[in-house]
C-alpha atoms as a PDB file:
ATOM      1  CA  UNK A   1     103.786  41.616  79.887  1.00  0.00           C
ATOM      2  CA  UNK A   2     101.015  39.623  80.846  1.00  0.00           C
ATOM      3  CA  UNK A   3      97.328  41.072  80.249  1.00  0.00           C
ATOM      4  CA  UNK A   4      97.074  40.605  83.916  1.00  0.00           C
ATOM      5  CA  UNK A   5      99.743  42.857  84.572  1.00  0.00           C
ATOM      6  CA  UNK A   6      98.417  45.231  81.809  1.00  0.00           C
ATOM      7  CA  UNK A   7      95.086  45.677  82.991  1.00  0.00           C
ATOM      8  CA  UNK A   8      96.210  45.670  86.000  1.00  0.00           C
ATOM      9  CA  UNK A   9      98.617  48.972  85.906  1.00  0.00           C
ATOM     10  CA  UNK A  10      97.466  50.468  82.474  1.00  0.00           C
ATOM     11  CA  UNK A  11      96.410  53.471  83.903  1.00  0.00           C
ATOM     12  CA  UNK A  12      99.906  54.303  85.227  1.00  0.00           C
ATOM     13  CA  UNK A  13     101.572  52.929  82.010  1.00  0.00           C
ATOM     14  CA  UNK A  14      99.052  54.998  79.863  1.00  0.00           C
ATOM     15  CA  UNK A  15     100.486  58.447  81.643  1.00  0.00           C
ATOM     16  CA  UNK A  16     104.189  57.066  81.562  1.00  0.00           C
ATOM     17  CA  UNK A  17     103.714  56.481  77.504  1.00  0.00           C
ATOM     18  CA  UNK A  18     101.799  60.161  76.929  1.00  0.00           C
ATOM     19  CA  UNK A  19     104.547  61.959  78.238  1.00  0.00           C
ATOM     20  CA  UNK A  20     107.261  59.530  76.188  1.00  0.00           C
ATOM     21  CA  UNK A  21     104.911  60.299  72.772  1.00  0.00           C
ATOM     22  CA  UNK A  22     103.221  63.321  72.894  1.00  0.00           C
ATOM     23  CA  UNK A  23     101.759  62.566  69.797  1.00  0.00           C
ATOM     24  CA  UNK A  24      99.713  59.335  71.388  1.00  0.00           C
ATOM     25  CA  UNK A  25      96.161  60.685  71.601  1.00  0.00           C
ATOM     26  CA  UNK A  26      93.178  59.505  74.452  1.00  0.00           C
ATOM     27  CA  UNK A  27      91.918  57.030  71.704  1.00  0.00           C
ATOM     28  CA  UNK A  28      95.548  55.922  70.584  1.00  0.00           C
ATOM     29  CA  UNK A  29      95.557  54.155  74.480  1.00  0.00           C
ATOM     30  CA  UNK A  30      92.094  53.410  75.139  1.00  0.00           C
ATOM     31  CA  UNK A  31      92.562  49.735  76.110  1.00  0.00           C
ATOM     32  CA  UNK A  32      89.369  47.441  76.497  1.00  0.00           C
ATOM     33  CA  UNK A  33      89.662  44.067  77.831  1.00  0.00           C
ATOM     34  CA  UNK A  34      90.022  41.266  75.655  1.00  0.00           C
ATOM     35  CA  UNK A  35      90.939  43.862  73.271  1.00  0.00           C
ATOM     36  CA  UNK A  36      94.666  43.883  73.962  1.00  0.00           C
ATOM     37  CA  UNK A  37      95.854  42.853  70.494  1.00  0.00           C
ATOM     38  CA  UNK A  38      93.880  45.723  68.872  1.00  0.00           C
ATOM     39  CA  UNK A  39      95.842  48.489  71.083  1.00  0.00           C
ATOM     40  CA  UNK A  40      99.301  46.732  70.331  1.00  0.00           C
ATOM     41  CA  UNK A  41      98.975  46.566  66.723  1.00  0.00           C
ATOM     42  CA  UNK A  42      97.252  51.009  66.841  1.00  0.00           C
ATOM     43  CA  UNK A  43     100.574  51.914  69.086  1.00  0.00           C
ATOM     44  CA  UNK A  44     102.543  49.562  65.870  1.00  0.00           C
ATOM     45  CA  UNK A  45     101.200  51.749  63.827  1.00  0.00           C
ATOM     46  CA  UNK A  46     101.456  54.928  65.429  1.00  0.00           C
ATOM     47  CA  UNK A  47     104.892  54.476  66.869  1.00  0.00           C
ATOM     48  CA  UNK A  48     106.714  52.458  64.086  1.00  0.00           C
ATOM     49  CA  UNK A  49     107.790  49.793  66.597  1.00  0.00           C
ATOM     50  CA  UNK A  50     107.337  45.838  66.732  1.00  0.00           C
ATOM     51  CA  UNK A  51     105.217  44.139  69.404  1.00  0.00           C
ATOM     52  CA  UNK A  52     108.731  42.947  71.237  1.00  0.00           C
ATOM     53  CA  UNK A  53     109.962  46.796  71.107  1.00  0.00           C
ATOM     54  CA  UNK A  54     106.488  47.622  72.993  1.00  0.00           C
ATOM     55  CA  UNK A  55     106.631  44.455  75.561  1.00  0.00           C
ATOM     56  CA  UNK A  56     109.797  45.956  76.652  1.00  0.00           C
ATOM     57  CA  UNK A  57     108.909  49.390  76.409  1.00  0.00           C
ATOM     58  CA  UNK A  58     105.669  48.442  79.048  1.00  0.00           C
ATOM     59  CA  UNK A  59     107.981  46.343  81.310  1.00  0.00           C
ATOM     60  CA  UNK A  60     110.475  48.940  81.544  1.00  0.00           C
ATOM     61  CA  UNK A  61     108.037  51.321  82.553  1.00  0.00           C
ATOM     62  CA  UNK A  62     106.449  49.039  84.896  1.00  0.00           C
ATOM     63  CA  UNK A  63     109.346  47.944  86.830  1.00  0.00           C
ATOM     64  CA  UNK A  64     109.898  52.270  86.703  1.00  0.00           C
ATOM     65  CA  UNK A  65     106.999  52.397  88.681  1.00  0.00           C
ATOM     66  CA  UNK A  66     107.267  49.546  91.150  1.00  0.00           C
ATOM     67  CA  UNK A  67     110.913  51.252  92.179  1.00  0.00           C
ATOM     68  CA  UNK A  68     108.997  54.507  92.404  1.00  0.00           C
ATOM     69  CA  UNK A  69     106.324  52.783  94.463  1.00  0.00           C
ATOM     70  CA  UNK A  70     108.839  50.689  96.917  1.00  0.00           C
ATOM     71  CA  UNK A  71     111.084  54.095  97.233  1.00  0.00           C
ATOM     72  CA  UNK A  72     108.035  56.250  98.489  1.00  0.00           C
ATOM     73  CA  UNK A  73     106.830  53.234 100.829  1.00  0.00           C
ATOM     74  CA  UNK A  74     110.422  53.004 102.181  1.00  0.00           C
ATOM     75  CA  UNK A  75     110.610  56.490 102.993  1.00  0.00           C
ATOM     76  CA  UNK A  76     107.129  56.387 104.775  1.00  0.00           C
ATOM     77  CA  UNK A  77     108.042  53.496 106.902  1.00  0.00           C
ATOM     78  CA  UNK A  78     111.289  55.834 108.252  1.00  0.00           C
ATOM     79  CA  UNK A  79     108.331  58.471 109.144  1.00  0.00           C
ATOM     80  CA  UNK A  80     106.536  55.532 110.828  1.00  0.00           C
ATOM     81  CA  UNK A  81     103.324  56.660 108.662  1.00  0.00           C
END
């Protein structure tokens, strides 16, 4: 994932991981710009997986959320809203 694409949608990633991993705190996700490396190498830690495993956890989620997105858009279109 690009850190376009994670700054970008963190906020809706960071709510899709806290219900995944309860056990991921506030501070476990706080993500600062240009800090990117420092939150892949905490969730490392804290969830036992490689930086791959967590590219393709985030992408997963992400394209999760675009279907979510382009389903509820869809549906408003029928409405004509």
């Amino acid at each position: 994932m690009t850190e376009e694409t994670l700054k970008a949608s963190w906020i809706q990633l960071k709510g899709a991981l806290k219900q995944k991993y309860a056990k991921l705190t506030e501070q476990d996700l706080n993500y600062m710009e240009g800090k990117e490396e420092d939150l892949y190498l905490n969730l490392q830690k804290k969830l036992g997986k490689t930086r791959a495993d967590l590219d393709h956890e985030f992408e997963t989620i992400y394209a999760n959320l675009r279907t979510k997105e382009e389903k509820i858009k869809a549906k408003l279109l029928k409405l004509n809203l």
